[in-house]
C-alpha atoms as a PDB file:
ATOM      1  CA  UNK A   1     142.729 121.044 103.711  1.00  0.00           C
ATOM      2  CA  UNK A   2     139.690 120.089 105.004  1.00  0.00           C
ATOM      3  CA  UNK A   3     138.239 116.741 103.169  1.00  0.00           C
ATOM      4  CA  UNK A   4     135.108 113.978 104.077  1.00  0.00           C
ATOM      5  CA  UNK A   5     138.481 112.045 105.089  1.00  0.00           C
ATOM      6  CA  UNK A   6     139.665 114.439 107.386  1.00  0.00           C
ATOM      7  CA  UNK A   7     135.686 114.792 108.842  1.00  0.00           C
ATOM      8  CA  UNK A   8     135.101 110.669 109.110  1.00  0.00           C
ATOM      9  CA  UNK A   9     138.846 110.755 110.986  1.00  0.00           C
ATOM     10  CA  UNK A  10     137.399 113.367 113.106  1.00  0.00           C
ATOM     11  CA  UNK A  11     134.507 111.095 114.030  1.00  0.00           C
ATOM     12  CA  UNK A  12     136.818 107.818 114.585  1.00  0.00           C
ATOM     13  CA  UNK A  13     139.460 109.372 117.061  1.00  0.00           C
ATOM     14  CA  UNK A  14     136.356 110.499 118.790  1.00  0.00           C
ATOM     15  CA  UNK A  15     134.564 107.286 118.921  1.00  0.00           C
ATOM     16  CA  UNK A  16     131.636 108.490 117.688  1.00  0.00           C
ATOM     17  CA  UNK A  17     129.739 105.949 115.693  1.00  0.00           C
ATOM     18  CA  UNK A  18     128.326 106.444 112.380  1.00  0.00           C
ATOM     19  CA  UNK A  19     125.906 104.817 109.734  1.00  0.00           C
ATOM     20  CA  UNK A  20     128.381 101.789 107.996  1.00  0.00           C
ATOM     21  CA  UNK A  21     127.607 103.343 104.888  1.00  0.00           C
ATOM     22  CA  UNK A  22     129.922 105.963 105.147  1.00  0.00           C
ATOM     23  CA  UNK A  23     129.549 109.384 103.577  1.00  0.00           C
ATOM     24  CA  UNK A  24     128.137 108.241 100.079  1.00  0.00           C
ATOM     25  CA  UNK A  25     125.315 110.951 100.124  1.00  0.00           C
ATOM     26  CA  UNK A  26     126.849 113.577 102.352  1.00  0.00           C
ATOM     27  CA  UNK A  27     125.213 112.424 104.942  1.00  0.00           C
ATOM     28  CA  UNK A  28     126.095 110.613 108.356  1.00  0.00           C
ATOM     29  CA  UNK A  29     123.346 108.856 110.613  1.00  0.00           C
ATOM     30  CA  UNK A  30     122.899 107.491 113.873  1.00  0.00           C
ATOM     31  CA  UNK A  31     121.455 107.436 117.452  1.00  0.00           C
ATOM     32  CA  UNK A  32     122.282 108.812 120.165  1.00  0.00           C
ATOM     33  CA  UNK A  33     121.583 107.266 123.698  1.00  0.00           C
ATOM     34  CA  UNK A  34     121.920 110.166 126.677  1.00  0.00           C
ATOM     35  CA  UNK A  35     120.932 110.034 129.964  1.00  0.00           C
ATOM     36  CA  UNK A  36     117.227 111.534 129.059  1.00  0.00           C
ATOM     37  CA  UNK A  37     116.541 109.740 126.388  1.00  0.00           C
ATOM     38  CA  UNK A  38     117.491 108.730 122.744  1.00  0.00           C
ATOM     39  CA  UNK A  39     117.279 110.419 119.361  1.00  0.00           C
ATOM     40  CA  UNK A  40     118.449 110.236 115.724  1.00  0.00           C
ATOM     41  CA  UNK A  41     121.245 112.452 114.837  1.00  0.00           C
ATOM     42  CA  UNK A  42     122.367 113.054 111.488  1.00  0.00           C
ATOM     43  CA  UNK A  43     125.984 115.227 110.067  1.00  0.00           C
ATOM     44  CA  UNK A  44     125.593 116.989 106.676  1.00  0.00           C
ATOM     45  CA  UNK A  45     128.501 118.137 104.564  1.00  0.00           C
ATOM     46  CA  UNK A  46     128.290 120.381 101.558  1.00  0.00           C
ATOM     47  CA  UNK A  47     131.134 121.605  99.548  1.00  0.00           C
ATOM     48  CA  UNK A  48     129.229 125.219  98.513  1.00  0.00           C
ATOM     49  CA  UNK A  49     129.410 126.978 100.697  1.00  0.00           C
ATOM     50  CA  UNK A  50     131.735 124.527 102.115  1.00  0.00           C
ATOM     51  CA  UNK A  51     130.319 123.531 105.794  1.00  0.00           C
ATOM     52  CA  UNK A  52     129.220 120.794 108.331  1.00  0.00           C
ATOM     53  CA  UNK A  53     125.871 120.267 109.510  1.00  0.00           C
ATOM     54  CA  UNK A  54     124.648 118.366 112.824  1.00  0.00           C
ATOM     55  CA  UNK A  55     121.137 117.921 113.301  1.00  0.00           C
ATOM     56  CA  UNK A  56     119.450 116.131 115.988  1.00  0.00           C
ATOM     57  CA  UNK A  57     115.840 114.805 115.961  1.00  0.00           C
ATOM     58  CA  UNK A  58     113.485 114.741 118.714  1.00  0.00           C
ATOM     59  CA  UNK A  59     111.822 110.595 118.927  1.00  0.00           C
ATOM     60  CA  UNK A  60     108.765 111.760 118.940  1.00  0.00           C
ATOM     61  CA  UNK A  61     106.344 114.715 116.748  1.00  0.00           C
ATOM     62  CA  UNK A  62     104.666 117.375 118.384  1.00  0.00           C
ATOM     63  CA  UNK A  63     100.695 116.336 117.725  1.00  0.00           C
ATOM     64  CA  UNK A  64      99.097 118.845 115.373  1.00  0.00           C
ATOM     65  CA  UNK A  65      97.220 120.871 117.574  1.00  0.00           C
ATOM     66  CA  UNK A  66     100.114 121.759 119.826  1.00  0.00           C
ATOM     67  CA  UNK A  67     102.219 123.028 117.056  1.00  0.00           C
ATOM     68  CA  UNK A  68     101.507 126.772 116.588  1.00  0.00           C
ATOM     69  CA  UNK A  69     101.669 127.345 120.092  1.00  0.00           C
ATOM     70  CA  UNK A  70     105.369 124.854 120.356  1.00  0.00           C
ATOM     71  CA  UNK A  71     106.184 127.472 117.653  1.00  0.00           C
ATOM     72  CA  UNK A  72     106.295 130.451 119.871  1.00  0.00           C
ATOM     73  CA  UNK A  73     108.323 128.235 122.310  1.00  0.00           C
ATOM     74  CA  UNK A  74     110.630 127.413 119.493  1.00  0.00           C
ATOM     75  CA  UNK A  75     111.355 131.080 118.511  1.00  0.00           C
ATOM     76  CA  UNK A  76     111.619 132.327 122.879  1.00  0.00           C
ATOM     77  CA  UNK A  77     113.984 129.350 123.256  1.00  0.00           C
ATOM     78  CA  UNK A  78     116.447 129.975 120.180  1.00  0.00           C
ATOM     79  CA  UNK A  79     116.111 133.461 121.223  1.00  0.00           C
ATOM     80  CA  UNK A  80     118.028 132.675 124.676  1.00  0.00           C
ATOM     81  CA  UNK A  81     120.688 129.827 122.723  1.00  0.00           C
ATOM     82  CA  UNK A  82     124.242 130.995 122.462  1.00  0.00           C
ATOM     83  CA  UNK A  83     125.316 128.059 120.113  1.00  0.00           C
ATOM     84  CA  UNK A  84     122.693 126.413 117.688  1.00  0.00           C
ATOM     85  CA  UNK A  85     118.936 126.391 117.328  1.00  0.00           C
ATOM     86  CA  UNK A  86     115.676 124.721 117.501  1.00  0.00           C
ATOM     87  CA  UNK A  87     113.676 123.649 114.151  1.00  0.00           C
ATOM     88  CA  UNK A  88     110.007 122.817 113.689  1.00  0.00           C
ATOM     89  CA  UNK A  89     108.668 121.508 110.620  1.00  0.00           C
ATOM     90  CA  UNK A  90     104.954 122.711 110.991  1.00  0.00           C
ATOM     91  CA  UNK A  91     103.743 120.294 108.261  1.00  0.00           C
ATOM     92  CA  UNK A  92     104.605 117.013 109.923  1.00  0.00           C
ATOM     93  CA  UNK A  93     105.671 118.122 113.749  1.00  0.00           C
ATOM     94  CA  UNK A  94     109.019 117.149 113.628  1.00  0.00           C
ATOM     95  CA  UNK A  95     111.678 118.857 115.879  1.00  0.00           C
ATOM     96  CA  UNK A  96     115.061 119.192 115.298  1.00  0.00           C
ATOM     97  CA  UNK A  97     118.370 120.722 117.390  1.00  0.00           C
ATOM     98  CA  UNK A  98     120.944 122.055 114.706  1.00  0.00           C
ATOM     99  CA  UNK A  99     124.410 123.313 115.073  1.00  0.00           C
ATOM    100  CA  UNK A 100     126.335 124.203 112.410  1.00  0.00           C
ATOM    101  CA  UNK A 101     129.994 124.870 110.890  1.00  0.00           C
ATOM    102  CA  UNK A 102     131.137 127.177 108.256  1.00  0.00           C
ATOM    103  CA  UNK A 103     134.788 125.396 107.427  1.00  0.00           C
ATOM    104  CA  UNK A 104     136.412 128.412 104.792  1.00  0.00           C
ATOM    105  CA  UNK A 105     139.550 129.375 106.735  1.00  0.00           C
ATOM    106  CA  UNK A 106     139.151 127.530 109.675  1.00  0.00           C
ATOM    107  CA  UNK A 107     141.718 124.509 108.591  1.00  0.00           C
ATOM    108  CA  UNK A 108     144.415 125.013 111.728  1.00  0.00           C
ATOM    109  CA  UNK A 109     141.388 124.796 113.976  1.00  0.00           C
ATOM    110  CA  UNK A 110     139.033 122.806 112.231  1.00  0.00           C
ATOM    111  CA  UNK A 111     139.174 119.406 114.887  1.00  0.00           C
ATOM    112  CA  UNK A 112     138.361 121.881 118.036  1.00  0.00           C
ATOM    113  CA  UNK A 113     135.545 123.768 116.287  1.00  0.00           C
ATOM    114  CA  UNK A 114     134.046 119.862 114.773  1.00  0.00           C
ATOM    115  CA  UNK A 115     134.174 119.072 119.074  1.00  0.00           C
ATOM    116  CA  UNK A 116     132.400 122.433 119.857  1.00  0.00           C
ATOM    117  CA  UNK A 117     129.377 121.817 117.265  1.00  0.00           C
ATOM    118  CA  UNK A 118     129.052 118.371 117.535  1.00  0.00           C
ATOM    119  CA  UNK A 119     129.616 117.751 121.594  1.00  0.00           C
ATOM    120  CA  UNK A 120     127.281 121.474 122.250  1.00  0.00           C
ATOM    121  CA  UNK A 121     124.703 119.415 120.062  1.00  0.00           C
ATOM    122  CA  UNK A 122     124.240 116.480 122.072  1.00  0.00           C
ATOM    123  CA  UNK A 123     124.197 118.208 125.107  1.00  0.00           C
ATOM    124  CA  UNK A 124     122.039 120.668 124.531  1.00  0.00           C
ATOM    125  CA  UNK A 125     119.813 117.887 123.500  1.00  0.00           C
ATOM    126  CA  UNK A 126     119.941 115.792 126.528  1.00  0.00           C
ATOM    127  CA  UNK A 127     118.790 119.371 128.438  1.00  0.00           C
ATOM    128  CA  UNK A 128     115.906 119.946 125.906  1.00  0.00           C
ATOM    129  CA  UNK A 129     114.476 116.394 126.209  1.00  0.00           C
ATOM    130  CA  UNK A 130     113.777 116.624 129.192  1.00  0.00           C
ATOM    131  CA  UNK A 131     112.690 120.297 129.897  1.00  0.00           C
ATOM    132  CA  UNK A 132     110.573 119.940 126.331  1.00  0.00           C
ATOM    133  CA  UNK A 133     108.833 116.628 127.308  1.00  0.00           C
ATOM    134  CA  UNK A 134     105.534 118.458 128.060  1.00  0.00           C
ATOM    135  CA  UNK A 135     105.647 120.100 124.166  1.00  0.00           C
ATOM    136  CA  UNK A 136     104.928 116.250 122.854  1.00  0.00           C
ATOM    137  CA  UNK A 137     101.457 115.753 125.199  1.00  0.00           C
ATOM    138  CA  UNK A 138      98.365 116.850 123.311  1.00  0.00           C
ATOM    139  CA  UNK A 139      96.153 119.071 125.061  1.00  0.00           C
ATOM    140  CA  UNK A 140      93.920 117.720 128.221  1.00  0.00           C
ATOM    141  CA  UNK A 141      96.587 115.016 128.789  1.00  0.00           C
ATOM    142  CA  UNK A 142      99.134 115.975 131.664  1.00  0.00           C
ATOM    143  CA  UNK A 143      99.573 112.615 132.398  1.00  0.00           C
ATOM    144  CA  UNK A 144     102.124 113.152 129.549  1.00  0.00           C
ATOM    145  CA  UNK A 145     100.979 109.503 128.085  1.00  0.00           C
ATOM    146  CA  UNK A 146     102.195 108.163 124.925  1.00  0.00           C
ATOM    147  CA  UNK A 147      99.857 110.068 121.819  1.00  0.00           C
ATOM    148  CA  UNK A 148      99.913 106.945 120.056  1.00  0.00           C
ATOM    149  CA  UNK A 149      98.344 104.509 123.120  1.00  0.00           C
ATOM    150  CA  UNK A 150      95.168 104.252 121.604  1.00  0.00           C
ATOM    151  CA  UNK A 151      96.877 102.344 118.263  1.00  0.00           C
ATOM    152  CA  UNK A 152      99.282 100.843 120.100  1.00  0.00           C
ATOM    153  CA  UNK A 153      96.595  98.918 122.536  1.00  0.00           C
ATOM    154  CA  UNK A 154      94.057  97.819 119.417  1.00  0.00           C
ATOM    155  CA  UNK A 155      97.185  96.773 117.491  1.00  0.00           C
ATOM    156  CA  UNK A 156      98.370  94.657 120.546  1.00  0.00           C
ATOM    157  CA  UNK A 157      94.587  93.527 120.437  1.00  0.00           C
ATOM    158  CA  UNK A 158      94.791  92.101 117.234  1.00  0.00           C
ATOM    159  CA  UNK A 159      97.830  90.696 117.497  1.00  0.00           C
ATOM    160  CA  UNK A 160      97.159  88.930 120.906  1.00  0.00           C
ATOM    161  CA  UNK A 161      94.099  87.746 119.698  1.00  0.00           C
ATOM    162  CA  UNK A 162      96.133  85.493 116.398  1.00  0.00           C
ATOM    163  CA  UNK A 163      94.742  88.305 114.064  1.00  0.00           C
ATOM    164  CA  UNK A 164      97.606  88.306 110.829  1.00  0.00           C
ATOM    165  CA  UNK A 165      98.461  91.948 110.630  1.00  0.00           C
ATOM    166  CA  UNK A 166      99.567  94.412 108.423  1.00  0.00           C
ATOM    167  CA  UNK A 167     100.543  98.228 109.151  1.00  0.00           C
ATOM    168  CA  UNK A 168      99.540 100.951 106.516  1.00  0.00           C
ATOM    169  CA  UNK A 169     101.348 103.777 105.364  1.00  0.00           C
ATOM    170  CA  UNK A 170     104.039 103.572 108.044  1.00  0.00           C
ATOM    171  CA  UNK A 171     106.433 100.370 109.233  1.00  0.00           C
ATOM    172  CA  UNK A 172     105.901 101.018 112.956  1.00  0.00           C
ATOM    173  CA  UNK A 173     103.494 102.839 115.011  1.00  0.00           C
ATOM    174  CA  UNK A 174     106.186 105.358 116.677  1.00  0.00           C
ATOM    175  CA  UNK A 175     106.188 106.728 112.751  1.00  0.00           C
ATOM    176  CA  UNK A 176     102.715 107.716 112.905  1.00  0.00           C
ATOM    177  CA  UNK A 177     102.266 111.477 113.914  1.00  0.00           C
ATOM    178  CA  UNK A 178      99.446 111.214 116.131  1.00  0.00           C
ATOM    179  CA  UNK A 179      97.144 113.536 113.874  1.00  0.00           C
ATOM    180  CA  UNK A 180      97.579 110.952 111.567  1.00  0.00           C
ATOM    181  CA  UNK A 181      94.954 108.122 110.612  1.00  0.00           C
ATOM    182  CA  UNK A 182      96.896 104.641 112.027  1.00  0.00           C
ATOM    183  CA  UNK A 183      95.408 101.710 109.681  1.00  0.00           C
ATOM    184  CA  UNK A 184      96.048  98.258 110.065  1.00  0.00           C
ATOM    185  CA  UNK A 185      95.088  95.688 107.581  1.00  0.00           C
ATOM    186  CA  UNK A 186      94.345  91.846 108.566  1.00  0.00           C
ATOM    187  CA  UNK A 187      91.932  88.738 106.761  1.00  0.00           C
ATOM    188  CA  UNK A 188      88.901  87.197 107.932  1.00  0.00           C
ATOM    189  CA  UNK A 189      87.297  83.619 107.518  1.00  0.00           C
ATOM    190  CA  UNK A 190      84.090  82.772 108.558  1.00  0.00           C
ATOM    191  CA  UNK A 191      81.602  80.174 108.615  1.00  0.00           C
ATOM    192  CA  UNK A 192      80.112  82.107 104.754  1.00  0.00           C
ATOM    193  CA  UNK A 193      82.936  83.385 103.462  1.00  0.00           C
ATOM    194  CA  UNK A 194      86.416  85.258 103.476  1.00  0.00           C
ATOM    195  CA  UNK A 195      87.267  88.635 102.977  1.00  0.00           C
ATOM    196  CA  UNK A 196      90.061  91.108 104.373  1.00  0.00           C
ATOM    197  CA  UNK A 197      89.286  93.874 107.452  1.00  0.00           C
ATOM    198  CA  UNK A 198      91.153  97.025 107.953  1.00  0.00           C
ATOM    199  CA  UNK A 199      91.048  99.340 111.384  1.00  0.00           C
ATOM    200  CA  UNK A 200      91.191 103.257 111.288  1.00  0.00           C
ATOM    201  CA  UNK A 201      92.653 104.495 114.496  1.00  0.00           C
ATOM    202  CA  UNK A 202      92.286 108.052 114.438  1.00  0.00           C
ATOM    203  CA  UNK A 203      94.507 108.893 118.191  1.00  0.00           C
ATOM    204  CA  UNK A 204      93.480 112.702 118.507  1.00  0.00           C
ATOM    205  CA  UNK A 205      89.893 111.843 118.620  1.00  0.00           C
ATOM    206  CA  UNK A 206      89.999 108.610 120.209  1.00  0.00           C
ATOM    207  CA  UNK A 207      88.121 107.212 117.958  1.00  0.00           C
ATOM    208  CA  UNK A 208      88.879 103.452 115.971  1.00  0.00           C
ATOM    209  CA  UNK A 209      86.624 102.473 113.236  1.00  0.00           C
ATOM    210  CA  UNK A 210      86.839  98.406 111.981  1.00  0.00           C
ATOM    211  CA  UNK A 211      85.453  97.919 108.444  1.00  0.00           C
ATOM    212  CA  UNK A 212      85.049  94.419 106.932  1.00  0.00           C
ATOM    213  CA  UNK A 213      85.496  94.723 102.649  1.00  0.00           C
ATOM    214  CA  UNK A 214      83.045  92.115 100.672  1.00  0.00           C
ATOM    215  CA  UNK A 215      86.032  90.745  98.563  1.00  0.00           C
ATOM    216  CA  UNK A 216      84.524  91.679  95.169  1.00  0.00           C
ATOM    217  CA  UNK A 217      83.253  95.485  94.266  1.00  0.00           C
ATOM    218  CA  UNK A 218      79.852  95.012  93.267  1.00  0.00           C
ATOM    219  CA  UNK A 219      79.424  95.534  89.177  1.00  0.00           C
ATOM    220  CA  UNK A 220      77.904  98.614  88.367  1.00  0.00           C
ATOM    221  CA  UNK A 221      74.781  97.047  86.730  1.00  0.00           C
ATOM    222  CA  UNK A 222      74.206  95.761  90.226  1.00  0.00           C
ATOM    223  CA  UNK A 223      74.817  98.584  92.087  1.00  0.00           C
ATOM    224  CA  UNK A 224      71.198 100.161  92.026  1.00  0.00           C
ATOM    225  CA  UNK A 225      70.387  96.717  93.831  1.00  0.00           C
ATOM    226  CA  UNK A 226      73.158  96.201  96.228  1.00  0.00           C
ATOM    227  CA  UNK A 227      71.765  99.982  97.313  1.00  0.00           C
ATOM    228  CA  UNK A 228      68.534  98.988  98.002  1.00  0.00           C
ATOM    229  CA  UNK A 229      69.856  96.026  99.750  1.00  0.00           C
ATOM    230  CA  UNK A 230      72.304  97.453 101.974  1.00  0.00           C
ATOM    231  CA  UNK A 231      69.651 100.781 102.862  1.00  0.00           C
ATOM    232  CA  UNK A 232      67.318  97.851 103.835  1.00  0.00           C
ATOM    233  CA  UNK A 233      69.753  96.021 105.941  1.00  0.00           C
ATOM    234  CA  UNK A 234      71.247  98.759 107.651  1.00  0.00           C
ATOM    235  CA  UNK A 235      67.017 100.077 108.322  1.00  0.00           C
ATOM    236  CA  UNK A 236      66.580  98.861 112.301  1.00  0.00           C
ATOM    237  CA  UNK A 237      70.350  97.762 112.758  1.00  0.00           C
ATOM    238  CA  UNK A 238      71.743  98.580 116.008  1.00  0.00           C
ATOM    239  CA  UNK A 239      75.317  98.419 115.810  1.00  0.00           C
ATOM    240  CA  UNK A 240      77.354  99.283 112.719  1.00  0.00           C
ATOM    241  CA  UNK A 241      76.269 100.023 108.748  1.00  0.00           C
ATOM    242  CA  UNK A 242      76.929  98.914 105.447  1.00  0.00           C
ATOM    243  CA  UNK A 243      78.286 101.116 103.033  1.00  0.00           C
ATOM    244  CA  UNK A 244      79.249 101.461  99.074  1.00  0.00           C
ATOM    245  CA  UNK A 245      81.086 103.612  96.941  1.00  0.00           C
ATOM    246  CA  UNK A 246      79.364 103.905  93.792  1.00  0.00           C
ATOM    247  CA  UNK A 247      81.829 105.254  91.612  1.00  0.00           C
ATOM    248  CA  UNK A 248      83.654 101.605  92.091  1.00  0.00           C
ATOM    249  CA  UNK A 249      81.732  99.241  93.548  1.00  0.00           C
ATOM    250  CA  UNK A 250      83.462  98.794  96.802  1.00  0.00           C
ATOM    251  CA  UNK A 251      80.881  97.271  99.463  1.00  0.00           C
ATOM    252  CA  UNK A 252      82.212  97.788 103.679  1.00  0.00           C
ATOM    253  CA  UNK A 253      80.627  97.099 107.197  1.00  0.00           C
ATOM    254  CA  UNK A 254      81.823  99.553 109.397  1.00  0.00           C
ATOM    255  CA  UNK A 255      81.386  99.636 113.563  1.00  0.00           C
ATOM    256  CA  UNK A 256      83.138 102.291 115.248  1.00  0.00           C
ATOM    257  CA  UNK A 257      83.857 103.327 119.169  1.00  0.00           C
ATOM    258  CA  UNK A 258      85.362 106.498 120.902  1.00  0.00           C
ATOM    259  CA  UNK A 259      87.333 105.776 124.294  1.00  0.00           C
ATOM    260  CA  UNK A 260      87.895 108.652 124.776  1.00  0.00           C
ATOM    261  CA  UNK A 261      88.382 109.182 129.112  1.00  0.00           C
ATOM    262  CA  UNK A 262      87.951 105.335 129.080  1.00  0.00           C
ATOM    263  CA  UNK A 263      90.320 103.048 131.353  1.00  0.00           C
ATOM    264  CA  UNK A 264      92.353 100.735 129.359  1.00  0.00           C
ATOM    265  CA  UNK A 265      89.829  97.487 130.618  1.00  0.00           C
ATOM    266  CA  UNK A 266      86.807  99.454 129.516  1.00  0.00           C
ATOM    267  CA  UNK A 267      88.476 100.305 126.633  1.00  0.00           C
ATOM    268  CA  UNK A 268      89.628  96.628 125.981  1.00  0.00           C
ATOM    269  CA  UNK A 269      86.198  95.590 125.855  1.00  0.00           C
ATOM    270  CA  UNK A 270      84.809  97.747 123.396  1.00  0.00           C
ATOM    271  CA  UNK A 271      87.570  96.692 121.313  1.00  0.00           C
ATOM    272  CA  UNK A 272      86.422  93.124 121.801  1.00  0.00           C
ATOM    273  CA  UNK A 273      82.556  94.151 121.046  1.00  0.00           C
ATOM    274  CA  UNK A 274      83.463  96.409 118.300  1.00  0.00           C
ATOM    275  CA  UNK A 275      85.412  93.305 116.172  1.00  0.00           C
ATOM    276  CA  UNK A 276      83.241  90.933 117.218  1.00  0.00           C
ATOM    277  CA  UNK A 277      79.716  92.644 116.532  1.00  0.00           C
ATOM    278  CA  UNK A 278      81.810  93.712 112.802  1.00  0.00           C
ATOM    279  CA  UNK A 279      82.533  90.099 111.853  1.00  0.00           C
ATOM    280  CA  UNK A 280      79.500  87.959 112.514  1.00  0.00           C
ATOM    281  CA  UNK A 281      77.562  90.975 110.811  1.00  0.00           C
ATOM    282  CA  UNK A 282      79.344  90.889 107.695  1.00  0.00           C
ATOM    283  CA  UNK A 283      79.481  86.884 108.482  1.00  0.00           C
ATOM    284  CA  UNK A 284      75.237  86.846 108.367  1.00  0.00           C
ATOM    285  CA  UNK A 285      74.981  89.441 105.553  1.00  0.00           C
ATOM    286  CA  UNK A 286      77.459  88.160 103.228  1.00  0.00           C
ATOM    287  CA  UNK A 287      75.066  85.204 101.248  1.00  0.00           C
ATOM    288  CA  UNK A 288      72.529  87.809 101.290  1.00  0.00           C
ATOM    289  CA  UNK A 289      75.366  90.352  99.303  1.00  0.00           C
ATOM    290  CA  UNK A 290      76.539  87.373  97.572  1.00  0.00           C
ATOM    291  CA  UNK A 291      72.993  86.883  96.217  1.00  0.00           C
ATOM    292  CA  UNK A 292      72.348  90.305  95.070  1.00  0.00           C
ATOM    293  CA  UNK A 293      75.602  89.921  93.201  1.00  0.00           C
ATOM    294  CA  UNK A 294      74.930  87.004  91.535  1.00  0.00           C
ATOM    295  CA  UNK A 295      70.622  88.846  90.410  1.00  0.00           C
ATOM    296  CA  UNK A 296      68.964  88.067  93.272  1.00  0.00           C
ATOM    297  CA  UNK A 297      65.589  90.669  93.999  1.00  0.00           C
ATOM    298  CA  UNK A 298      67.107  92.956  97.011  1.00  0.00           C
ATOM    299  CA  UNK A 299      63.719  92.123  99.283  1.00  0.00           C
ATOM    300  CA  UNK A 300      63.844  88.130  98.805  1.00  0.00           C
ATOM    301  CA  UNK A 301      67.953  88.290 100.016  1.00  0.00           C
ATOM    302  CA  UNK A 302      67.215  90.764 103.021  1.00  0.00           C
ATOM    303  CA  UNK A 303      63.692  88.343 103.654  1.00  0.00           C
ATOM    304  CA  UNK A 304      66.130  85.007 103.306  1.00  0.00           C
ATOM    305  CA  UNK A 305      68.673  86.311 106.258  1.00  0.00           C
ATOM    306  CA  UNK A 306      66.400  88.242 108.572  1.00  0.00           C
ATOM    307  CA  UNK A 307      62.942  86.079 108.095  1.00  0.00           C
END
C-alpha cells in the first residue's frame, strides 16, 4: 500500500533531504544545489486522485516584459520533453519544472517509478538552467546582469553609508520580481527636525525616486495653506518638489534619477546627490512647514527661509 510513510522512506534510503517539518501539509520542501546552479524544489502528495507531485522552481522570475514571448518558449520546449513539463505563471514570472506520478496500481513498482520522477526532475533542471539563463535578462541587456542591480547597489548605498533600513513588501531583494516597485524605508535627523525617508526603486526603468515624509499629515483646515506654501517653494527650485495628498494630509519631498546606461561610479554618485540634495531640502523647508502647521501666513514662512 502506498502511504506518506512509505513516500518519506523513499526519500531517506535515497538521501534526499527534506523540510524538518515533515509532511504535515502534504507538502515537502527544499533546495537543490546542481552543478548549474540552485533552486527550490518542492514534492506534493494528494490522496484524490491519489498521486505525487515534484516541482522545481527556477531562483529567479522572468521580468514582465519577457514573459509572453518566454511563453512560446515554454509551450516549443514541453513540446520536445519526453518526461515532465515546463510551467509559467504569467502573473508573477515564476517558472517551474514538474514531473508527476499517478500511484493507483503501481504499488510493486512504486520505489523505481518515485526514482524516475524525482531523479528526471533534477536533471532536467540542471540542463534547463543553464540553456534558459538568457529567458531571465530583460530586453537590451545581453550582458545577462542581475535585473535587480539597480536595488541591490542603492540598498548597499544606504546601508554602507550607516542609513537604518527597512525592506517593503518583500524580506530580501532576490523576492522582488524586477517589474516590481523595490521600497526601502529608513529615518532621518537633522539639524530642524526628524522624520522617516523611503526609496522607490523601480529596476525596469532604471529609475529610483527618494522621498522625505514631514512626520505629521497636515490638518485639513491647513491644507489650503500648506498648498500655497509648497506651490511657492517648489516655484524656481532646481532639484526635487514638494508634494501633498489632500485627501489625508500627507506632505513628501521627492528627488528622483534614471541611470539608466550609467556605469556603476556614475551611478554611485547620483545616488549620493540624489539623498543628499533630498535631505538638506526637506532639512531647510521643514520650520517653514512646521510654521504653516502651527497658522503661520504661507508668504511670511516661504519669505523667513528663502529671504
Amino acid at each position: 500500500m502506498i502511504t506518506i510513510e512509505r513516500l518519506e522512506r523513499f526519500f531517506s534510503d535515497h538521501n534526499i533531504p527534506l523540510d524538518p517539518d515533515g509532511f504535515e501539509d502534504r507538502h515537502w520542501r527544499h533546495r537543490c544545489v546542481g552543478d548549474n546552479g540552485e533552486w527550490d524544489y518542492a514534492i506534493h502528495w494528494a490522496e484524490e486522485p491519489l498521486y505525487v507531485r515534484v516541482t522545481s522552481t527556477f531562483p529567479k522570475k522572468i521580468p514582465s516584459m519577457r514573459r509572453a514571448d518566454v511563453a512560446q518558449v515554454v509551450a516549443r520546449t514541453n513540446a520536445g520533453l519526453r518526461v515532465g513539463g515546463l510551467s509559467l505563471d504569467l502573473d508573477s514570472g515564476e517558472l517551474s519544472f514538474i514531473t508527476g506520478l499517478l500511484l493507483e496500481g503501481i504499488d510493486e513498482d512504486f520505489e523505481k517509478l518515485m526514482e524516475q520522477i524525482f531523479f528526471v526532475n533534477m536533471a532536467s533542471m540542471e540542463e534547463l538552467s543553464s540553456t534558459f539563463e538568457e529567458l531571465f535578462v530583460k530586453p537590451g541587456d545581453e550582458s545577462g546582469d542581475d535585473p535587480l542591480a539597480l536595488a541591490r547597489s542603492f540598498h548597499a548605498h544606504l546601508e554602507g553609508n550607516g542609513w537604518p533600513i527597512e525592506l517593503l513588501d518583500h524580506d530580501t531583494i532576490d523576492a522582488h520580481d524586477p517589474s516590481d516597485h523595490v521600497r526601502i524605508k529608513s529615518g532621518c535627523r537633522a539639524s530642524n527636525g526628524q522624520w522617516f525617508c523611503m526609496a522607490d526603486i523601480q529596476p525596469d526603468s532604471d529609475i529610483v525616486a527618494f522621498y522625505s515624509f514631514y512626520p505629521v499629515e497636515v490638518p485639513s483646515d491647513r491644507r489650503d495653506a500648506m498648498s500655497a506654501f509648497i506651490t511657492l517653494a517648489n516655484y524656481g527650485m532646481f532639484i526635487g518638489n514638494f508634494a501633498m495628498d489632500v485627501s489625508d494630509g500627507e506632505l513628501r519631498f521627492k528627488t528622483s534619477v534614471d541611470v539608466e546606461d550609467l556605469d556603476s561610479d556614475t551611478a554611485k554618485h547620483l545616488f549620493e546627490r540624489l539623498v543628499a540634495a533630498n535631505i538638506a531640502t526637506m532639512d531647510r523647508y521643514f520650520p517653514g512647514i512646521t510654521a504653516v502647521m502651527e497658522g503661520q501666513d504661507p508668504e511670511r514662512a516661504i519669505a523667513l527661509i528663502e529671504n
